[in-house]
PDB file of N, CA and C in Angstrom:
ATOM      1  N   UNK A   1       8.669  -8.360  17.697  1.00  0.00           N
ATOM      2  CA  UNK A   1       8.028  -9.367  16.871  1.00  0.00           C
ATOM      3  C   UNK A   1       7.470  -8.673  15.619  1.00  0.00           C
ATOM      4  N   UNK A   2       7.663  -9.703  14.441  1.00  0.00           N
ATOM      5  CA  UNK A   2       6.904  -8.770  13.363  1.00  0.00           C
ATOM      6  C   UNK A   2       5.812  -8.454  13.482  1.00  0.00           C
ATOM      7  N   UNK A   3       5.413  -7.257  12.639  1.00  0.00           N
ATOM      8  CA  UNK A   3       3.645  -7.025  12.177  1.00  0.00           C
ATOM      9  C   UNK A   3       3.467  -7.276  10.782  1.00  0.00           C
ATOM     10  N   UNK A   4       2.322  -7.616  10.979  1.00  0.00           N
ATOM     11  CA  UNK A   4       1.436  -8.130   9.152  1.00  0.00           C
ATOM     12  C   UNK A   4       0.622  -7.428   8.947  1.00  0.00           C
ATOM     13  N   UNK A   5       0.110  -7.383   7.727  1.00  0.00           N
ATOM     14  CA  UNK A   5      -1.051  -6.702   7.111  1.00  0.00           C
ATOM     15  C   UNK A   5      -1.336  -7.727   6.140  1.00  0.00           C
ATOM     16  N   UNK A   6      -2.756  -8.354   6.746  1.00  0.00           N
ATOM     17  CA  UNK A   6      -3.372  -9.620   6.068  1.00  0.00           C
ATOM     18  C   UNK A   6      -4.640  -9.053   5.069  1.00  0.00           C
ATOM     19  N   UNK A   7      -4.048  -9.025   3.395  1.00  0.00           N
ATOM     20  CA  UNK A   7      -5.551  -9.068   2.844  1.00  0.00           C
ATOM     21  C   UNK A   7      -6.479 -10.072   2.612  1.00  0.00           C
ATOM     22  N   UNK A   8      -7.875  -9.723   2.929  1.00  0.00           N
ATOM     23  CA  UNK A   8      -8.918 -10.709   2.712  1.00  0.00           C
ATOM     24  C   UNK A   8      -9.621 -10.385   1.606  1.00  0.00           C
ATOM     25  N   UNK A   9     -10.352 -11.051   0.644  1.00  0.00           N
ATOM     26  CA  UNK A   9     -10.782 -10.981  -0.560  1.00  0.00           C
ATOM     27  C   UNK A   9     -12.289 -11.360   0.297  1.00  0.00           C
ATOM     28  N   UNK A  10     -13.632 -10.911   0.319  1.00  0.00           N
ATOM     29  CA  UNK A  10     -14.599 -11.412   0.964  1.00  0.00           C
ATOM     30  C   UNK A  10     -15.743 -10.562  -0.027  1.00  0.00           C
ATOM     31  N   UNK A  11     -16.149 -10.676  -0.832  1.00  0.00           N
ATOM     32  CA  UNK A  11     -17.074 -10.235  -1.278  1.00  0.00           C
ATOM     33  C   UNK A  11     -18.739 -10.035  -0.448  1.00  0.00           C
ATOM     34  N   UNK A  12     -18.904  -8.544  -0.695  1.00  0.00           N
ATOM     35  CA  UNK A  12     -19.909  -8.438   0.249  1.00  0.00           C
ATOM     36  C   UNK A  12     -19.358  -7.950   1.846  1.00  0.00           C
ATOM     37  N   UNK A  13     -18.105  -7.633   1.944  1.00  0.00           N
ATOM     38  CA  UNK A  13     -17.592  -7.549   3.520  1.00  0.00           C
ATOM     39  C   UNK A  13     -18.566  -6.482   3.605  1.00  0.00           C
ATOM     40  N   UNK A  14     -18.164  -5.091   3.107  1.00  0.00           N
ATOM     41  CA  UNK A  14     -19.195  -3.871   3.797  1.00  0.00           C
ATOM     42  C   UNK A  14     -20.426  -4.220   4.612  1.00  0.00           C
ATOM     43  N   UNK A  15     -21.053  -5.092   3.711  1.00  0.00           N
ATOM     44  CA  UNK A  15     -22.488  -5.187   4.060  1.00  0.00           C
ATOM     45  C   UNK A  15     -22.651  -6.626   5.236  1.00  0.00           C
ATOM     46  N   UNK A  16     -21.403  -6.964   5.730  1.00  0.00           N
ATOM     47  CA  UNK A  16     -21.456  -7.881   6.906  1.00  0.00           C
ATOM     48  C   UNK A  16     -22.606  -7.426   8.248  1.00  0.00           C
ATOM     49  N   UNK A  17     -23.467  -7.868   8.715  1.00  0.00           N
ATOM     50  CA  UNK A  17     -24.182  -7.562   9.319  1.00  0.00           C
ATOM     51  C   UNK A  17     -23.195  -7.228  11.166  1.00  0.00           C
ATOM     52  N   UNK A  18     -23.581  -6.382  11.525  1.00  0.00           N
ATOM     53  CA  UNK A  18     -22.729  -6.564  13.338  1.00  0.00           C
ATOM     54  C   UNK A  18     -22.737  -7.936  14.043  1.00  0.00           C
ATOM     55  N   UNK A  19     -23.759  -8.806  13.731  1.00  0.00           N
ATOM     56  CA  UNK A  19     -23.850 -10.056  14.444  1.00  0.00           C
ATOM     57  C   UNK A  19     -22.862 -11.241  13.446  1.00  0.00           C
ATOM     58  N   UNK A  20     -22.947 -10.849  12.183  1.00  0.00           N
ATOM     59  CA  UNK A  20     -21.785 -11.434  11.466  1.00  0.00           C
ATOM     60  C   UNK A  20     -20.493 -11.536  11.835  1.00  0.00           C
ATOM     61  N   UNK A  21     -19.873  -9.853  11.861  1.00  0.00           N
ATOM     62  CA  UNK A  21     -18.618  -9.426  12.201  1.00  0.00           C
ATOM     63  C   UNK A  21     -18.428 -10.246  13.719  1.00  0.00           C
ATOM     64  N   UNK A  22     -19.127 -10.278  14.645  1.00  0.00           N
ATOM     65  CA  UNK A  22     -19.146 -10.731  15.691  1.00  0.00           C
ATOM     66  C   UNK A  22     -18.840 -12.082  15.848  1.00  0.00           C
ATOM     67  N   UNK A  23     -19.610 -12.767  14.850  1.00  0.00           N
ATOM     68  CA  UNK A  23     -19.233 -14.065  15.021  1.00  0.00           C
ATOM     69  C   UNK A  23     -17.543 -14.323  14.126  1.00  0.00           C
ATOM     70  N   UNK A  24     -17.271 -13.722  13.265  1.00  0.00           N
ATOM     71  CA  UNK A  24     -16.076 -14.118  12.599  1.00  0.00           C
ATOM     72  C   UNK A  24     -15.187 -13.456  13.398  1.00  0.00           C
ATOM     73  N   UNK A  25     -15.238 -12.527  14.623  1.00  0.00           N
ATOM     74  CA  UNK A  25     -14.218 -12.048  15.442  1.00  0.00           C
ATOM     75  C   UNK A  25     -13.888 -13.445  16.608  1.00  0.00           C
ATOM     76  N   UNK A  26     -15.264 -13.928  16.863  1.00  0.00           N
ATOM     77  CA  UNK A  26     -15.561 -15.022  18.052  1.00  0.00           C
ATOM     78  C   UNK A  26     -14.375 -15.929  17.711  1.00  0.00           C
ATOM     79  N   UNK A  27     -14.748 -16.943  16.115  1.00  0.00           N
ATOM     80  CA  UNK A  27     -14.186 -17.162  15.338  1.00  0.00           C
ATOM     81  C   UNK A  27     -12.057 -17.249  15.450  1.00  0.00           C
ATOM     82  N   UNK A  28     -12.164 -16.013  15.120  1.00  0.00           N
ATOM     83  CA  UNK A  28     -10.817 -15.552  14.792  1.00  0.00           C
ATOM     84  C   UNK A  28     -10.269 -15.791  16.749  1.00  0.00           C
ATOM     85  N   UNK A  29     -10.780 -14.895  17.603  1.00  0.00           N
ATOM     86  CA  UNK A  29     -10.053 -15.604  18.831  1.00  0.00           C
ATOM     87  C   UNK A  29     -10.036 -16.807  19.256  1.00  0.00           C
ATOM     88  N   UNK A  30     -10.784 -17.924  18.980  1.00  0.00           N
ATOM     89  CA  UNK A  30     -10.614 -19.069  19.547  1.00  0.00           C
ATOM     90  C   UNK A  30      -9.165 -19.534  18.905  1.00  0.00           C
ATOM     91  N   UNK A  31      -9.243 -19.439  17.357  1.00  0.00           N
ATOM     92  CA  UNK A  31      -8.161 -19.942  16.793  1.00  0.00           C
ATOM     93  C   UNK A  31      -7.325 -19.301  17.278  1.00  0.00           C
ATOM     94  N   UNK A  32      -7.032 -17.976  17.664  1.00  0.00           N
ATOM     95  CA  UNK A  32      -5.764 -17.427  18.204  1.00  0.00           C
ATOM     96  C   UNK A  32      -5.084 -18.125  19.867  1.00  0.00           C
ATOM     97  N   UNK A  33      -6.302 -18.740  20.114  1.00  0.00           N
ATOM     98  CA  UNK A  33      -6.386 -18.796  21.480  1.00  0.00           C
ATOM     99  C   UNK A  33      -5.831 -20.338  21.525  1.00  0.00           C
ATOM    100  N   UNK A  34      -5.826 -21.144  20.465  1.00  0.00           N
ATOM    101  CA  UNK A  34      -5.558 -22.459  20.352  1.00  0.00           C
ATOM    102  C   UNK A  34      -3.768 -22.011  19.556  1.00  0.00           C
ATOM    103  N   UNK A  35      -3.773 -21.487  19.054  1.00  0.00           N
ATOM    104  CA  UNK A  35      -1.896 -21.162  18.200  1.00  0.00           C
ATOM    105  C   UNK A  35      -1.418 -20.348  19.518  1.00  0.00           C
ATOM    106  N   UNK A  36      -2.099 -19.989  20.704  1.00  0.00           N
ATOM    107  CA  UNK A  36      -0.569 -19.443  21.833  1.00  0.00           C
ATOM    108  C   UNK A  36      -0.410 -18.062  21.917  1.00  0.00           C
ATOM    109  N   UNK A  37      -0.125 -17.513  22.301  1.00  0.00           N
ATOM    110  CA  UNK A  37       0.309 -16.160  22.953  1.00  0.00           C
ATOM    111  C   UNK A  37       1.476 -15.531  21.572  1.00  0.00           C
ATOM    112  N   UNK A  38       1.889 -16.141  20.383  1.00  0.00           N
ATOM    113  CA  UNK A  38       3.142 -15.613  19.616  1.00  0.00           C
ATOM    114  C   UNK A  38       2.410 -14.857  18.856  1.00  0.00           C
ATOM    115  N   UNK A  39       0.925 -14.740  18.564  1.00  0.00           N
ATOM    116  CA  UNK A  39       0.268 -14.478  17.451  1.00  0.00           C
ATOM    117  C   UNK A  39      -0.753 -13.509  17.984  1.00  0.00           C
ATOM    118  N   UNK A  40      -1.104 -12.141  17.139  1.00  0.00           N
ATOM    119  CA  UNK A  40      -2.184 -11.262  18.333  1.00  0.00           C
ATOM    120  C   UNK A  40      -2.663 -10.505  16.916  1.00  0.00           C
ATOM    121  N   UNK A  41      -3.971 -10.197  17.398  1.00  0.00           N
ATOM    122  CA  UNK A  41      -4.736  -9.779  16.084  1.00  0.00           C
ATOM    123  C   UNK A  41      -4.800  -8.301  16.600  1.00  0.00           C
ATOM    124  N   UNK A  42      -4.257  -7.075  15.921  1.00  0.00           N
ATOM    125  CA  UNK A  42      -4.258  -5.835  16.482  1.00  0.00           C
ATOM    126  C   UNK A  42      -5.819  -4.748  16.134  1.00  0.00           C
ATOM    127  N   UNK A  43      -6.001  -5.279  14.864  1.00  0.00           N
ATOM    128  CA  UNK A  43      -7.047  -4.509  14.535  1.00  0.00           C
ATOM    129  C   UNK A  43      -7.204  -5.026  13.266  1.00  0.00           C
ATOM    130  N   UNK A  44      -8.681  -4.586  12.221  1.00  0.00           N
ATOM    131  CA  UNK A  44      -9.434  -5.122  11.010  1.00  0.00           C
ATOM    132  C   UNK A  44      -9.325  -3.701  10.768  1.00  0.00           C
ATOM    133  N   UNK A  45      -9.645  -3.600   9.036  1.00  0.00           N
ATOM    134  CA  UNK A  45     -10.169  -2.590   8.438  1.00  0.00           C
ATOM    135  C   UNK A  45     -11.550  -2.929   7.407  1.00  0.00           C
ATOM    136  N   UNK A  46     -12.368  -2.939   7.533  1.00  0.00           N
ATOM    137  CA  UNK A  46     -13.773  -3.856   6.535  1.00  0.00           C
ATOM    138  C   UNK A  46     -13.838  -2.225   5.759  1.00  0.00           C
ATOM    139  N   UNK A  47     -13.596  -3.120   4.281  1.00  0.00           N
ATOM    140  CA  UNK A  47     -13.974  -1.848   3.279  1.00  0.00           C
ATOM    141  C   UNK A  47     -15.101  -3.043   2.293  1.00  0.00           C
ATOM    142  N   UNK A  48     -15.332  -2.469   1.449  1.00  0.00           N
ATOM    143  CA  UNK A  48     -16.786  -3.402   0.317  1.00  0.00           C
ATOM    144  C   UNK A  48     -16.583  -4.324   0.268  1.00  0.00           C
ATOM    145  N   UNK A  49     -15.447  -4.814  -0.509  1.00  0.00           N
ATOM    146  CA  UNK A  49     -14.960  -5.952  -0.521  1.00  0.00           C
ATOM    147  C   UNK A  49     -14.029  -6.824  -0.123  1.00  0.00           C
ATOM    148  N   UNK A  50     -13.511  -6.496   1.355  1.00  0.00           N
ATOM    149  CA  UNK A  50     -12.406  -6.862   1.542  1.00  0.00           C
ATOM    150  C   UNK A  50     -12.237  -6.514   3.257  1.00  0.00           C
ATOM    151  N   UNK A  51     -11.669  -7.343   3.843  1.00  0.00           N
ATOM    152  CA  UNK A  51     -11.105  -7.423   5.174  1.00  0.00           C
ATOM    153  C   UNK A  51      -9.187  -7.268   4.945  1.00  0.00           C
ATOM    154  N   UNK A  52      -8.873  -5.604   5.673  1.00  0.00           N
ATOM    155  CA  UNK A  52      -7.588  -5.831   5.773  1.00  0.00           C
ATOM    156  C   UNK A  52      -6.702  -6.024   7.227  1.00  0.00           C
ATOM    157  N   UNK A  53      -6.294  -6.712   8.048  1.00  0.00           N
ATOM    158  CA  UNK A  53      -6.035  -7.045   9.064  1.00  0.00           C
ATOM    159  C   UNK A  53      -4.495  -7.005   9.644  1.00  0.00           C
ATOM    160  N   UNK A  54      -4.419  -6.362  10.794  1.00  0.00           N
ATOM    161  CA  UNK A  54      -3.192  -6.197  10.945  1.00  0.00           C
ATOM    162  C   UNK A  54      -2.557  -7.460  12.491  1.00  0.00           C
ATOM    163  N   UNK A  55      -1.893  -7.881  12.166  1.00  0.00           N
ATOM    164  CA  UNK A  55      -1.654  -9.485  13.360  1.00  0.00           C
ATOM    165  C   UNK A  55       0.033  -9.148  13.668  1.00  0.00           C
ATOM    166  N   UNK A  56       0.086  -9.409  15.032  1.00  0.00           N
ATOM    167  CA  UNK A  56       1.882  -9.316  15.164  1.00  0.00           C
ATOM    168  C   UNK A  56       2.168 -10.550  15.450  1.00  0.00           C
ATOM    169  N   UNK A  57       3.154 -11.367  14.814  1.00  0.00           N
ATOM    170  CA  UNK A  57       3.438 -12.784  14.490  1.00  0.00           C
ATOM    171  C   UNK A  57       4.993 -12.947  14.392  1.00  0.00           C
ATOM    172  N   UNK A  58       5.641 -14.437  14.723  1.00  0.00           N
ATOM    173  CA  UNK A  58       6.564 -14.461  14.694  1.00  0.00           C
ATOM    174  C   UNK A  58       6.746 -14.758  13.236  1.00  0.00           C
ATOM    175  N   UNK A  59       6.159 -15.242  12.080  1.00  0.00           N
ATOM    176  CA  UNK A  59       5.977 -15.456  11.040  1.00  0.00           C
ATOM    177  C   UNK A  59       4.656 -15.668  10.054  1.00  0.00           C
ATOM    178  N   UNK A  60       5.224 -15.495   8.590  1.00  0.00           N
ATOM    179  CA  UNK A  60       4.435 -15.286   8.131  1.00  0.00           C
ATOM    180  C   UNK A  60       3.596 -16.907   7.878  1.00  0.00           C
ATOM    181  N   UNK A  61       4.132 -17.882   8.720  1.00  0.00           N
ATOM    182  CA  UNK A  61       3.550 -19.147   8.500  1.00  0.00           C
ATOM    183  C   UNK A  61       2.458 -19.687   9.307  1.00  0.00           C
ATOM    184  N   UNK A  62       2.729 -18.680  10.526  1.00  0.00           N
ATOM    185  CA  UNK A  62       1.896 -18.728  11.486  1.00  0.00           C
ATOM    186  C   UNK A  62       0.559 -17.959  11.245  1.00  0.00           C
ATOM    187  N   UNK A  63       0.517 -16.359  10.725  1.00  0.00           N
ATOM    188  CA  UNK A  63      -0.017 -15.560  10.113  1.00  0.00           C
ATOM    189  C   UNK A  63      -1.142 -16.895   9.180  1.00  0.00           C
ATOM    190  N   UNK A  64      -0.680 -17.771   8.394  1.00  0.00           N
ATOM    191  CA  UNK A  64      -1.376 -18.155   7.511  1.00  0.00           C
ATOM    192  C   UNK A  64      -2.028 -19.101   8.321  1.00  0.00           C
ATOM    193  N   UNK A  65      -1.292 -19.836   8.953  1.00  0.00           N
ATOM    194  CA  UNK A  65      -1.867 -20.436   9.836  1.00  0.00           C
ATOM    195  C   UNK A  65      -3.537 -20.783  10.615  1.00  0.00           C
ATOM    196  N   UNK A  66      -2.947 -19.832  11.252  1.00  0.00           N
ATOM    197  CA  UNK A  66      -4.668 -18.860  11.875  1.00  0.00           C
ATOM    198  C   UNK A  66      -5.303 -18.505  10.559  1.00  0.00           C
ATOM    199  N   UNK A  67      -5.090 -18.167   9.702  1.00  0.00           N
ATOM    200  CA  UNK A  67      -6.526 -18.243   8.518  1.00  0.00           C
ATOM    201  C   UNK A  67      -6.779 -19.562   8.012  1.00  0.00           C
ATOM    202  N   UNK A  68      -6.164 -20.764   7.793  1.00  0.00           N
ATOM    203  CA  UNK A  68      -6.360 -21.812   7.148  1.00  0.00           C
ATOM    204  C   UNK A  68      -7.525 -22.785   8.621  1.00  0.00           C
ATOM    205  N   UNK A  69      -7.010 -22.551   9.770  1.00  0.00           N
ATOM    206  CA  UNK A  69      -7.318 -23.173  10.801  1.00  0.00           C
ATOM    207  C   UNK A  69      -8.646 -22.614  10.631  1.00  0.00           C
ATOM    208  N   UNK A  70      -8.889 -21.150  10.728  1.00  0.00           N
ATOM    209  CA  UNK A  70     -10.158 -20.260  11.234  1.00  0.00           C
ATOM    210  C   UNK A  70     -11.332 -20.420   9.644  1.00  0.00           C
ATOM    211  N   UNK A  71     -10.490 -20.671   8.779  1.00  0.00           N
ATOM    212  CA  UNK A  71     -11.157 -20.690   7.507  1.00  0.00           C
ATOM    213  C   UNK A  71     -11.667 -19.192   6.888  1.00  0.00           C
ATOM    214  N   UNK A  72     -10.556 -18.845   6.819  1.00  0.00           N
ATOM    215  CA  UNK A  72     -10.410 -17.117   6.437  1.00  0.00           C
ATOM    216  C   UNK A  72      -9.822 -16.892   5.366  1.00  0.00           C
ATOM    217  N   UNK A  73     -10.011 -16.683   4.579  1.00  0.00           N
ATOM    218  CA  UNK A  73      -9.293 -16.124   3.291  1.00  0.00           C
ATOM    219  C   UNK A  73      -7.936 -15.320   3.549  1.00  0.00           C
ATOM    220  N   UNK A  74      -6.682 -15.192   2.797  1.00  0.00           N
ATOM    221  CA  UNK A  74      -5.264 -15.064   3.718  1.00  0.00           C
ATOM    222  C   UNK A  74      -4.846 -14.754   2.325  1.00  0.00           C
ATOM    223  N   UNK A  75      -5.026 -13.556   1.382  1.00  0.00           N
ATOM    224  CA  UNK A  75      -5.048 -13.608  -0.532  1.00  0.00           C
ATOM    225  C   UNK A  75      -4.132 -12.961  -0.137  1.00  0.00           C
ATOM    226  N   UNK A  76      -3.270 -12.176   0.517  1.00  0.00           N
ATOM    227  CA  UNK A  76      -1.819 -11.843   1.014  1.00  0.00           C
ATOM    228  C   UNK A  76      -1.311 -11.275   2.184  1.00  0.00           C
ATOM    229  N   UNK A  77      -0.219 -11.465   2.612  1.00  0.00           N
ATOM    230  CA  UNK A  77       0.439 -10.968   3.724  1.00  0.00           C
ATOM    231  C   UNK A  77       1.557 -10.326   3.256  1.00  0.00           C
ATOM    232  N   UNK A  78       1.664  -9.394   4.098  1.00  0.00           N
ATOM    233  CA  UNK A  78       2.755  -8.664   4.201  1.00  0.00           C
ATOM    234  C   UNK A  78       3.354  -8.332   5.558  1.00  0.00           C
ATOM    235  N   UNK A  79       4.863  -8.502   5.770  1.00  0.00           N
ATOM    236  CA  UNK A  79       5.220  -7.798   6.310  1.00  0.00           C
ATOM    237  C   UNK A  79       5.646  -6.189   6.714  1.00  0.00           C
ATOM    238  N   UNK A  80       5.257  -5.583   7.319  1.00  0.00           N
ATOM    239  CA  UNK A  80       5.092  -4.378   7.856  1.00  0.00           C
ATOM    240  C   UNK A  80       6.535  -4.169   8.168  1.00  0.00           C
ATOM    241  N   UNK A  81       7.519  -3.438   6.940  1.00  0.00           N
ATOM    242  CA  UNK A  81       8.467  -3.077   7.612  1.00  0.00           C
ATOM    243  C   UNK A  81       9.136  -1.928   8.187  1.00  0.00           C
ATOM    244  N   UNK A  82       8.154  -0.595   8.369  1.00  0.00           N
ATOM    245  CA  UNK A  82       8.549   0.401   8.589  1.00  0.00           C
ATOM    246  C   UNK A  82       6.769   1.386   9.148  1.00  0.00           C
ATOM    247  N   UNK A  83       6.763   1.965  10.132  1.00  0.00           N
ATOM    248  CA  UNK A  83       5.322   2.692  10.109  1.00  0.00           C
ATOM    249  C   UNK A  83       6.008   4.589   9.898  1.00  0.00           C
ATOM    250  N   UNK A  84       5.063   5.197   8.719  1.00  0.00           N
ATOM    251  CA  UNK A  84       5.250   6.197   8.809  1.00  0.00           C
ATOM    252  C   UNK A  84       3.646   7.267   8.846  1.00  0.00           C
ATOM    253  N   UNK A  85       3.937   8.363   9.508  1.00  0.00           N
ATOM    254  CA  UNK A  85       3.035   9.060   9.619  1.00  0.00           C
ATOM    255  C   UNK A  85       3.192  10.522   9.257  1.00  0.00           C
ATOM    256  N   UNK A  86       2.232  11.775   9.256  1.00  0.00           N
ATOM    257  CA  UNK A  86       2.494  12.745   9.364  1.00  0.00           C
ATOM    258  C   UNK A  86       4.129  13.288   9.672  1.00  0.00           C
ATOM    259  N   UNK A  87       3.825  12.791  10.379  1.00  0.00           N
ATOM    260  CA  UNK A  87       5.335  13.301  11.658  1.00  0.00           C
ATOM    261  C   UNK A  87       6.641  13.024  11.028  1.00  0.00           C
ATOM    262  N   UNK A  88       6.351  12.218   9.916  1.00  0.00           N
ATOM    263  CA  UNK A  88       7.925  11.695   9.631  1.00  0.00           C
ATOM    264  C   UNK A  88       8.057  12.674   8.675  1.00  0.00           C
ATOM    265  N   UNK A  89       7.358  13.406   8.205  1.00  0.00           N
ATOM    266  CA  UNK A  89       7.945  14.710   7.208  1.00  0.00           C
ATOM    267  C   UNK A  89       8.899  15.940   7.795  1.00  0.00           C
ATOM    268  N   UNK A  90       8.283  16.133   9.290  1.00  0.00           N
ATOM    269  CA  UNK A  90       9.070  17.226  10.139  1.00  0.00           C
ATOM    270  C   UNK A  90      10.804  16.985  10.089  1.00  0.00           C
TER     271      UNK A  90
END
Protein backbone atom coordinates (compact mmCIF):
# COMPACT_ATOMS: atom_id res chain seq x y z
CA UNK A 1 0.00 0.00 0.00
CA UNK A 2 1.24 3.47 -0.60
CA UNK A 3 2.98 5.84 1.94
CA UNK A 4 2.39 9.69 2.24
CA UNK A 5 4.04 12.45 3.65
CA UNK A 6 1.26 14.94 4.70
CA UNK A 7 2.33 18.69 5.14
CA UNK A 8 0.53 20.72 7.73
CA UNK A 9 0.83 24.49 7.75
CA UNK A 10 -0.17 25.14 11.70
CA UNK A 11 1.29 28.11 12.97
CA UNK A 12 2.53 27.95 16.44
CA UNK A 13 2.87 23.87 16.13
CA UNK A 14 6.29 23.88 18.24
CA UNK A 15 4.74 25.48 21.00
CA UNK A 16 1.58 22.94 21.02
CA UNK A 17 1.21 22.19 24.58
CA UNK A 18 1.43 17.88 25.39
CA UNK A 19 -2.28 18.01 26.32
CA UNK A 20 -2.86 19.74 22.90
CA UNK A 21 -0.85 17.24 20.83
CA UNK A 22 -2.89 14.71 22.74
CA UNK A 23 -6.00 15.83 21.96
CA UNK A 24 -5.34 16.34 18.07
CA UNK A 25 -3.79 12.67 18.14
CA UNK A 26 -7.33 11.55 20.07
CA UNK A 27 -8.76 13.51 17.24
CA UNK A 28 -6.85 12.06 14.33
CA UNK A 29 -7.69 8.24 15.58
CA UNK A 30 -11.26 8.42 15.84
CA UNK A 31 -11.37 9.69 12.27
CA UNK A 32 -9.06 6.92 11.27
CA UNK A 33 -11.12 4.63 13.15
CA UNK A 34 -14.40 5.73 11.31
CA UNK A 35 -12.44 5.56 7.32
CA UNK A 36 -11.44 1.54 8.18
CA UNK A 37 -8.41 -0.35 8.47
CA UNK A 38 -6.99 1.02 4.53
CA UNK A 39 -5.62 4.12 6.17
CA UNK A 40 -2.83 4.11 9.23
CA UNK A 41 -1.08 7.07 10.61
CA UNK A 42 2.71 5.91 11.02
CA UNK A 43 4.23 8.76 12.72
CA UNK A 44 4.21 13.05 13.01
CA UNK A 45 7.17 15.23 12.83
CA UNK A 46 6.09 18.84 14.85
CA UNK A 47 8.72 21.42 13.80
CA UNK A 48 7.64 25.59 14.57
CA UNK A 49 5.45 25.78 12.19
CA UNK A 50 4.30 22.88 10.81
CA UNK A 51 3.08 19.21 11.32
CA UNK A 52 4.74 16.72 8.81
CA UNK A 53 2.97 13.31 8.84
CA UNK A 54 3.59 10.16 7.41
CA UNK A 55 -0.02 7.83 6.69
CA UNK A 56 0.00 4.50 4.52
CA UNK A 57 -3.14 4.83 2.29
CA UNK A 58 -4.61 3.35 -0.58
CA UNK A 59 -4.85 6.92 -1.97
CA UNK A 60 -4.18 10.14 -1.99
CA UNK A 61 -8.08 10.85 -1.67
CA UNK A 62 -8.41 9.05 1.25
CA UNK A 63 -5.16 10.70 2.76
CA UNK A 64 -7.24 13.99 2.28
CA UNK A 65 -9.98 12.59 3.45
CA UNK A 66 -9.06 12.00 7.09
CA UNK A 67 -7.88 15.70 7.20
CA UNK A 68 -11.06 17.32 5.84
CA UNK A 69 -13.22 14.88 8.18
CA UNK A 70 -10.65 15.48 11.31
CA UNK A 71 -10.36 19.23 10.34
CA UNK A 72 -6.60 19.24 9.76
CA UNK A 73 -4.90 21.23 7.46
CA UNK A 74 -3.68 18.70 4.34
CA UNK A 75 -1.36 22.01 2.37
CA UNK A 76 0.25 18.82 0.60
CA UNK A 77 0.69 15.25 0.07
CA UNK A 78 2.99 13.35 -1.34
CA UNK A 79 3.56 10.19 -2.33
CA UNK A 80 6.56 8.42 -0.94
CA UNK A 81 8.10 6.76 -3.76
CA UNK A 82 11.30 5.36 -2.81
CA UNK A 83 13.00 5.32 1.07
CA UNK A 84 16.69 5.94 1.08
CA UNK A 85 19.17 5.92 3.84
CA UNK A 86 22.78 5.86 4.78
CA UNK A 87 23.03 2.40 3.50
CA UNK A 88 22.06 3.09 0.04
CA UNK A 89 25.51 4.70 -0.64
CA UNK A 90 27.42 1.26 0.18
Amino acid sequence: MPKYVIEREIPGAGDLTPETLQEISQKSCCVLQELGPQIQWVQSYVTDNKIYCIYIAPDEETVRKHAEKGGFPANSVAQVRTVIDPTTSE
